[in-house]
PDB file of N, CA and C in Angstrom:
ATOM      1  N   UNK A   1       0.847  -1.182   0.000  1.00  0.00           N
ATOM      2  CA  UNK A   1       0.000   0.000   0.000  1.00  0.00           C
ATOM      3  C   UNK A   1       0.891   1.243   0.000  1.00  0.00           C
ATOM      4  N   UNK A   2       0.421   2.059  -0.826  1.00  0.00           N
ATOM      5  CA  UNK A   2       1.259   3.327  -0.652  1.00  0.00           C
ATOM      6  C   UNK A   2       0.854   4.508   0.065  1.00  0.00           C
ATOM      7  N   UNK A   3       1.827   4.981   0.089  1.00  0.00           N
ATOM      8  CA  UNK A   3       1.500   6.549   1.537  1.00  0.00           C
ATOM      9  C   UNK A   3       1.861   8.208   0.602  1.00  0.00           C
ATOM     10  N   UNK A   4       0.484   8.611   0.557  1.00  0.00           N
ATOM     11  CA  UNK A   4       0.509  10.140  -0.233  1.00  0.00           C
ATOM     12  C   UNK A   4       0.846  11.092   0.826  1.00  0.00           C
ATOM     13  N   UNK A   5       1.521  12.034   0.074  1.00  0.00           N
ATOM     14  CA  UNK A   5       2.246  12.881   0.916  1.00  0.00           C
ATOM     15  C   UNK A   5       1.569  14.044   0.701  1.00  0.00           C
ATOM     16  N   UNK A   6       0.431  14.797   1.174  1.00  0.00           N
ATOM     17  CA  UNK A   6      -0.480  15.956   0.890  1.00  0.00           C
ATOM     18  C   UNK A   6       0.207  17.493   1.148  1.00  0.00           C
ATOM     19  N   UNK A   7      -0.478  18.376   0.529  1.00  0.00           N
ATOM     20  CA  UNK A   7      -0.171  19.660   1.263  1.00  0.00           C
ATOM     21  C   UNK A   7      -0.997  20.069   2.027  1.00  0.00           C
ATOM     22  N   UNK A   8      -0.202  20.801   2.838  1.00  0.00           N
ATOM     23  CA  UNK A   8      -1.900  21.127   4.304  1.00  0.00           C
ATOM     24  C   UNK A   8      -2.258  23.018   4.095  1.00  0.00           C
ATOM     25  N   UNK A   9      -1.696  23.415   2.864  1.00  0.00           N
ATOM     26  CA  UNK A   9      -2.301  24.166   3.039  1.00  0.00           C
ATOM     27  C   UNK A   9      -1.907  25.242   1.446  1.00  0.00           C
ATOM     28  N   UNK A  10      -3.016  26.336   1.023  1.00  0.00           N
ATOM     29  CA  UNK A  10      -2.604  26.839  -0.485  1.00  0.00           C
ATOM     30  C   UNK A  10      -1.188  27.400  -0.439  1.00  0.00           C
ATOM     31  N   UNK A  11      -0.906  26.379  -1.612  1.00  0.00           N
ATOM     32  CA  UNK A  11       0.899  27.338  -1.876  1.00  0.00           C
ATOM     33  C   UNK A  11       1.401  27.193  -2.875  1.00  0.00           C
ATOM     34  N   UNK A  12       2.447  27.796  -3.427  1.00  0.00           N
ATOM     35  CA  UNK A  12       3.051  27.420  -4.759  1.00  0.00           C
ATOM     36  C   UNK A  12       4.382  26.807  -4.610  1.00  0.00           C
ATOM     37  N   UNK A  13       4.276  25.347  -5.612  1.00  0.00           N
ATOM     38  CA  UNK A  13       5.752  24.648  -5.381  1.00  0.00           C
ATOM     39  C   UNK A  13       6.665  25.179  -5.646  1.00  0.00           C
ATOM     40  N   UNK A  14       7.717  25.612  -4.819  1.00  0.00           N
ATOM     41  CA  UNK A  14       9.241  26.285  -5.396  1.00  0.00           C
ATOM     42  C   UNK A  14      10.162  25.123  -6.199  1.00  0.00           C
ATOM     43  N   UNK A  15      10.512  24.054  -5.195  1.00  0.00           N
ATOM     44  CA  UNK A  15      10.491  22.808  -5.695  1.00  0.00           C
ATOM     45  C   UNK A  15      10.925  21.467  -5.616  1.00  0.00           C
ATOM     46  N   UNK A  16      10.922  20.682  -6.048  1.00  0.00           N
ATOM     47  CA  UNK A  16      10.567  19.345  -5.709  1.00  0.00           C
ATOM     48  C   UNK A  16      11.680  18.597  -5.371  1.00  0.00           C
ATOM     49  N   UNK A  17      12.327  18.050  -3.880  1.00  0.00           N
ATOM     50  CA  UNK A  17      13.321  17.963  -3.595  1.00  0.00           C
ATOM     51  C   UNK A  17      13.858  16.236  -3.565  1.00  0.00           C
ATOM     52  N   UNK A  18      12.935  15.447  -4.452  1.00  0.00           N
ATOM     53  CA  UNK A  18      13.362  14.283  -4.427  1.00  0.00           C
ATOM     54  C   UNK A  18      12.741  13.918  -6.180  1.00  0.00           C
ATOM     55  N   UNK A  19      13.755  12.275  -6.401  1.00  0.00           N
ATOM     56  CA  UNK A  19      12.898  11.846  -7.882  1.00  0.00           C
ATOM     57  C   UNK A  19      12.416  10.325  -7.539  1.00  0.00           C
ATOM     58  N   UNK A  20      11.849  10.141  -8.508  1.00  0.00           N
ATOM     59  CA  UNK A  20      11.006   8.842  -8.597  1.00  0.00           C
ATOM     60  C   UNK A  20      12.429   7.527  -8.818  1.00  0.00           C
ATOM     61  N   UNK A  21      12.206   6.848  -7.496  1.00  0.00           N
ATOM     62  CA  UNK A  21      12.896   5.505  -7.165  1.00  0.00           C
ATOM     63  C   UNK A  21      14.073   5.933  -5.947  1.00  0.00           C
ATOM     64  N   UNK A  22      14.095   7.470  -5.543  1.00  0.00           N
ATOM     65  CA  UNK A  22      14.736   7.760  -5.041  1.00  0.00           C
ATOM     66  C   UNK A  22      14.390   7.124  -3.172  1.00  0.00           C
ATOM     67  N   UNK A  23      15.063   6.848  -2.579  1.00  0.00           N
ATOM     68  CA  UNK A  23      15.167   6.195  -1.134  1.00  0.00           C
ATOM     69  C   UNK A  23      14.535   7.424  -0.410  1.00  0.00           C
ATOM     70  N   UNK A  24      13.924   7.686   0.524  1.00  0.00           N
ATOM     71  CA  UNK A  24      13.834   8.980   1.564  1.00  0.00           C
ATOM     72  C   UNK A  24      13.288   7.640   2.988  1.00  0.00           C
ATOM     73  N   UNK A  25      13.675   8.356   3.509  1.00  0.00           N
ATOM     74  CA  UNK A  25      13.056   8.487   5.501  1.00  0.00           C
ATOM     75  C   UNK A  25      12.085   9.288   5.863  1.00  0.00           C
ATOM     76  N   UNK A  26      11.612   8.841   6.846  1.00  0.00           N
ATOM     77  CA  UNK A  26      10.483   9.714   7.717  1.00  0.00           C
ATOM     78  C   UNK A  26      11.367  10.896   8.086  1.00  0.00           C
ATOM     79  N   UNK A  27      10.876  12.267   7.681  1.00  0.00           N
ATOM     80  CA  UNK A  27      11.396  13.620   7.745  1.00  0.00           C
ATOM     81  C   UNK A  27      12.143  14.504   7.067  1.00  0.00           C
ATOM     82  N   UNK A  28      12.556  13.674   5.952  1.00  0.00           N
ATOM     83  CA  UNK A  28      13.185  13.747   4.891  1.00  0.00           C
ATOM     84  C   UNK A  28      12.252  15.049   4.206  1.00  0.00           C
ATOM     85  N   UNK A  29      13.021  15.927   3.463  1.00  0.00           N
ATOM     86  CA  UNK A  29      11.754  16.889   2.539  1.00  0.00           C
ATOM     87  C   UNK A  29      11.852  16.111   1.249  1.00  0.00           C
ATOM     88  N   UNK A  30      10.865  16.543   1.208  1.00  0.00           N
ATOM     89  CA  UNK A  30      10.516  16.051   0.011  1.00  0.00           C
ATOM     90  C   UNK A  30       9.913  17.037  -1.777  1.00  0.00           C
ATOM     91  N   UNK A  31       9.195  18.279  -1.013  1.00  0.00           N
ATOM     92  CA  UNK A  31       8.927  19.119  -1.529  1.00  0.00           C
ATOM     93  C   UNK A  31       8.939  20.600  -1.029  1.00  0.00           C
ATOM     94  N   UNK A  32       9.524  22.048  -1.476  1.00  0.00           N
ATOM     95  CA  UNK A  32       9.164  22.658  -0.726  1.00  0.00           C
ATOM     96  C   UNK A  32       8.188  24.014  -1.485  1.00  0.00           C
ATOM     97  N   UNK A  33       7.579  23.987  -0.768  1.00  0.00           N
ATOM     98  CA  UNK A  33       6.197  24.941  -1.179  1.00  0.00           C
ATOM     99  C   UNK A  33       6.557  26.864  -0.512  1.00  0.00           C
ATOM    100  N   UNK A  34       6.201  27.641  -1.243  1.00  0.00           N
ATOM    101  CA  UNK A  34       6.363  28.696  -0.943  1.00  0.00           C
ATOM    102  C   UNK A  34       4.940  29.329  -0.684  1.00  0.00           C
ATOM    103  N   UNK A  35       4.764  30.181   0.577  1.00  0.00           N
ATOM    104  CA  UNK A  35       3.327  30.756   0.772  1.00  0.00           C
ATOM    105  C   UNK A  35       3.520  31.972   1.605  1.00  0.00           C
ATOM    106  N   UNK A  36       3.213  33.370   1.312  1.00  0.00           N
ATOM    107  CA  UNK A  36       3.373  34.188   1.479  1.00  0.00           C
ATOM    108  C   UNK A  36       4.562  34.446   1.998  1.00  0.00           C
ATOM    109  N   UNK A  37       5.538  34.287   1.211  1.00  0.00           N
ATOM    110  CA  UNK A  37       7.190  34.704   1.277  1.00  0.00           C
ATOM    111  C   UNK A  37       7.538  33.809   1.696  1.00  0.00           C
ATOM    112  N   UNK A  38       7.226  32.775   2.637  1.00  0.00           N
ATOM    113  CA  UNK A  38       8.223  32.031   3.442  1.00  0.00           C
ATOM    114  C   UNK A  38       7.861  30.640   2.620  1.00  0.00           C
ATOM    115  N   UNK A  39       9.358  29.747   2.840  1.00  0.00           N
ATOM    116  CA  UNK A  39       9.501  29.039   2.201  1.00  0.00           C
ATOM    117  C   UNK A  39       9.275  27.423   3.745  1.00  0.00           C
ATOM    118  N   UNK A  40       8.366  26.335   2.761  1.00  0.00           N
ATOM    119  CA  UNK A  40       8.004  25.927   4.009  1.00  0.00           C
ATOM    120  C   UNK A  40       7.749  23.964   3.312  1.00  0.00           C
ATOM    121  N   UNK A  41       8.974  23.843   4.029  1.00  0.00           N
ATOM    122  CA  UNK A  41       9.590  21.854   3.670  1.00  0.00           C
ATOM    123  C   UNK A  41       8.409  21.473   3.645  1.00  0.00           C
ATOM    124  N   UNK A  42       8.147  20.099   3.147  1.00  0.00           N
ATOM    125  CA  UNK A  42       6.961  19.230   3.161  1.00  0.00           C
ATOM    126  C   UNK A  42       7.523  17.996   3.222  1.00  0.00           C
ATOM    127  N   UNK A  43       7.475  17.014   4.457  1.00  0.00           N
ATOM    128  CA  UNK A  43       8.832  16.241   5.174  1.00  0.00           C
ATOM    129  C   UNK A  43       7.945  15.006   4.586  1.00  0.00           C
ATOM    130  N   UNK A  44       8.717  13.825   4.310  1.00  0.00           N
ATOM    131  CA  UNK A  44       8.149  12.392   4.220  1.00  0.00           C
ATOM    132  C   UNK A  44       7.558  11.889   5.889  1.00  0.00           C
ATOM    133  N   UNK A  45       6.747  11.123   5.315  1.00  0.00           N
ATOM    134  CA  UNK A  45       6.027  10.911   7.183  1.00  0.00           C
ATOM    135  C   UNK A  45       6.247   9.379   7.254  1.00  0.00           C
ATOM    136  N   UNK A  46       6.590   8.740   6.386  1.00  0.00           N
ATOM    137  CA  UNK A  46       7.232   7.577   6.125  1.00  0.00           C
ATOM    138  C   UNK A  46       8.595   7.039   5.279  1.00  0.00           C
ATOM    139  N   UNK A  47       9.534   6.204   5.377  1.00  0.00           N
ATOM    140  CA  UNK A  47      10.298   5.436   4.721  1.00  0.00           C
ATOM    141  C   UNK A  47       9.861   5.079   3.701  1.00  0.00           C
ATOM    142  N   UNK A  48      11.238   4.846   2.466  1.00  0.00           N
ATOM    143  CA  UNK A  48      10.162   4.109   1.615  1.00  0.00           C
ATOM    144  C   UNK A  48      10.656   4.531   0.368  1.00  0.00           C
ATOM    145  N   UNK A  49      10.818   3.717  -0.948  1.00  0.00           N
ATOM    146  CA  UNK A  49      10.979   4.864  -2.331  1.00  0.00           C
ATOM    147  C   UNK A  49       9.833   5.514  -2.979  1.00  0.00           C
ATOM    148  N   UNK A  50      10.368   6.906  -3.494  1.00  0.00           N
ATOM    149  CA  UNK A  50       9.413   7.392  -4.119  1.00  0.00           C
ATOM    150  C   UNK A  50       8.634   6.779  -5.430  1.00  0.00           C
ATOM    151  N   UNK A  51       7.425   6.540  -5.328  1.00  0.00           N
ATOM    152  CA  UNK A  51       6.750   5.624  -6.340  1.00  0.00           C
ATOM    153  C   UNK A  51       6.242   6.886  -7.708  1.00  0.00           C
ATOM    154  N   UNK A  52       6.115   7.923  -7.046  1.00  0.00           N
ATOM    155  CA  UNK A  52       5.536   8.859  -8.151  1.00  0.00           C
ATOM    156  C   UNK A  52       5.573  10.810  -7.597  1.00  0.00           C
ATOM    157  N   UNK A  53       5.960  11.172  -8.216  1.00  0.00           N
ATOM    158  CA  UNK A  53       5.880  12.786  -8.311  1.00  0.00           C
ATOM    159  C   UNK A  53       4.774  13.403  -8.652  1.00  0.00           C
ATOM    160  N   UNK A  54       3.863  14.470  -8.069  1.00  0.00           N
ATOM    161  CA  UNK A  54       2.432  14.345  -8.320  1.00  0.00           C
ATOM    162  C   UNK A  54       2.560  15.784  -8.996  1.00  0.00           C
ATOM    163  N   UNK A  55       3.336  16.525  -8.347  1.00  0.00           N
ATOM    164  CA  UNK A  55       3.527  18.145  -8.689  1.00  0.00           C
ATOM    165  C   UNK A  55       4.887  18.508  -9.432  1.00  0.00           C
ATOM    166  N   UNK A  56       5.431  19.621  -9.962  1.00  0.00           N
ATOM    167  CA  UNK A  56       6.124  20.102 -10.750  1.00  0.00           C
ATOM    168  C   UNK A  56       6.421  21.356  -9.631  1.00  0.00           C
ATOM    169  N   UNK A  57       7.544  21.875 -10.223  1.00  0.00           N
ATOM    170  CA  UNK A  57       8.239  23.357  -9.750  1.00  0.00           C
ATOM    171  C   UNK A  57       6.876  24.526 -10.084  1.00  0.00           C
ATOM    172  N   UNK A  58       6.733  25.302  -9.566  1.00  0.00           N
ATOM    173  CA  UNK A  58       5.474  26.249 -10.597  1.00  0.00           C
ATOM    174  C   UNK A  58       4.245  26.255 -10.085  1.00  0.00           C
ATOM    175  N   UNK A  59       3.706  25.049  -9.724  1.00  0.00           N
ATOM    176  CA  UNK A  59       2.346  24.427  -9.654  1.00  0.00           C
ATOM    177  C   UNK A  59       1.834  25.485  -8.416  1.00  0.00           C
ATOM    178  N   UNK A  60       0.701  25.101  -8.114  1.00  0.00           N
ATOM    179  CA  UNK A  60      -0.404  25.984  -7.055  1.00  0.00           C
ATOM    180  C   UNK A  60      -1.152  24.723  -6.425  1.00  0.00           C
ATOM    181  N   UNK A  61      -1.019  24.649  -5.284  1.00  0.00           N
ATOM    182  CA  UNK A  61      -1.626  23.610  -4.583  1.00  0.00           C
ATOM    183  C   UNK A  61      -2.464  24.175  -3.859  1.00  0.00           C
ATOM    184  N   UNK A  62      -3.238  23.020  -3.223  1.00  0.00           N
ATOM    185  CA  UNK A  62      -4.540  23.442  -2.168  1.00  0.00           C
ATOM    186  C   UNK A  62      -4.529  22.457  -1.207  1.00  0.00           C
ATOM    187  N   UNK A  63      -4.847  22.711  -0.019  1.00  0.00           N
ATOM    188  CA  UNK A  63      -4.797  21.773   0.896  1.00  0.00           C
ATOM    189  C   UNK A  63      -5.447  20.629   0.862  1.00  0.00           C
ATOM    190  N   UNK A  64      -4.955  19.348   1.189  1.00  0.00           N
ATOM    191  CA  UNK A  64      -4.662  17.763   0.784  1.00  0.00           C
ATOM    192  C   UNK A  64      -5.073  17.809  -0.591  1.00  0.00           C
ATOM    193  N   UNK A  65      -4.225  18.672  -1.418  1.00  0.00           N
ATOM    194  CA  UNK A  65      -3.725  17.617  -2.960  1.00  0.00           C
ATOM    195  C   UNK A  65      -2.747  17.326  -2.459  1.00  0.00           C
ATOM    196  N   UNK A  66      -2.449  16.219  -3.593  1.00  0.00           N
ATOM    197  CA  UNK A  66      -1.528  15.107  -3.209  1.00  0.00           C
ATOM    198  C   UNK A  66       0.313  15.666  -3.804  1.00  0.00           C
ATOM    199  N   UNK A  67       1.120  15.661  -2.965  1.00  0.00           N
ATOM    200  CA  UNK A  67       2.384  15.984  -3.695  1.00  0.00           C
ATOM    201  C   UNK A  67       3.500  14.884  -4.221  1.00  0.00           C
ATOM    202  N   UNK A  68       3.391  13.771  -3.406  1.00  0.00           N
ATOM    203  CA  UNK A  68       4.572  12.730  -3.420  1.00  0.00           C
ATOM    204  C   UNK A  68       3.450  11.988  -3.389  1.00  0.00           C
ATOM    205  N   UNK A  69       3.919   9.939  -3.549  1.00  0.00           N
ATOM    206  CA  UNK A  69       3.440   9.267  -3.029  1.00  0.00           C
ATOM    207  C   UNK A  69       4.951   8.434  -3.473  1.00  0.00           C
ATOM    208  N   UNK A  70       4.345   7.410  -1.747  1.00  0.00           N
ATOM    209  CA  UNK A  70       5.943   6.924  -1.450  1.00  0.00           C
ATOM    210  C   UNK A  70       5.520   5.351  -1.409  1.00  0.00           C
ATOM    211  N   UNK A  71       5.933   4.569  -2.031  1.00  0.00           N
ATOM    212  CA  UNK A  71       6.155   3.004  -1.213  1.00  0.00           C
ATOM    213  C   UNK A  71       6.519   2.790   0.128  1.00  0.00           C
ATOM    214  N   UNK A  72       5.826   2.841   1.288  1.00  0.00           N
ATOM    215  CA  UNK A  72       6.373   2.491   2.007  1.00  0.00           C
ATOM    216  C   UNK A  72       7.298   1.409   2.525  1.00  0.00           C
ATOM    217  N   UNK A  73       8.529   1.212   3.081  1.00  0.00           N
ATOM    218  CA  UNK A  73       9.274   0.073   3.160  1.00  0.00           C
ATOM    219  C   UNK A  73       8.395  -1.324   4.279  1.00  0.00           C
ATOM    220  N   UNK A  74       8.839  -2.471   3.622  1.00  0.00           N
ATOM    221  CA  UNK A  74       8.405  -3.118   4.402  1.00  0.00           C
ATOM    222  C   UNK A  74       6.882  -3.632   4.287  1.00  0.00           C
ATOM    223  N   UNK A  75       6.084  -3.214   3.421  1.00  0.00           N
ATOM    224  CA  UNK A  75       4.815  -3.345   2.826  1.00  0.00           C
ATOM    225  C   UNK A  75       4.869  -3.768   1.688  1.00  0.00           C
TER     226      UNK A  75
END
């Protein structure tokens, strides 16, 4: 089963700090989103390789679209 990595809140991706098959850890960033000036990580909440990239550099998100989704290890 895989684990989506959401945004919690409207922002625009500055950008995307991992690629697809790449290894990450719980806390790891993964993406970072910019929202009213400040620039603000979006951490893996699980282990695991990245199975898919949902967003691009540029993009405009809204709270829980989806940004990463990860394989979790061990599943």
């Amino acid at each position: 089963m895989s684990h989506t990595v959401v945004a919690e809140l409207v922002a625009a991706v500055m950008k995307v700090e991992v690629a697809v098959g790449q290894r990450v850890s719980a806390e790891d960033p993964v993406v970072i989103l910019e929202s009213m000036k400040m620039e603000i990580p979006v951490l893996a909440e699980v282990s695991g390789a990245v199975a898919e990239i949902v967003v691009a550099a540029g993009d405009v998100v809204n709270d829980g679209d989806p940004l990463v989704v990860i394989a979790p290890d061990g599943r």
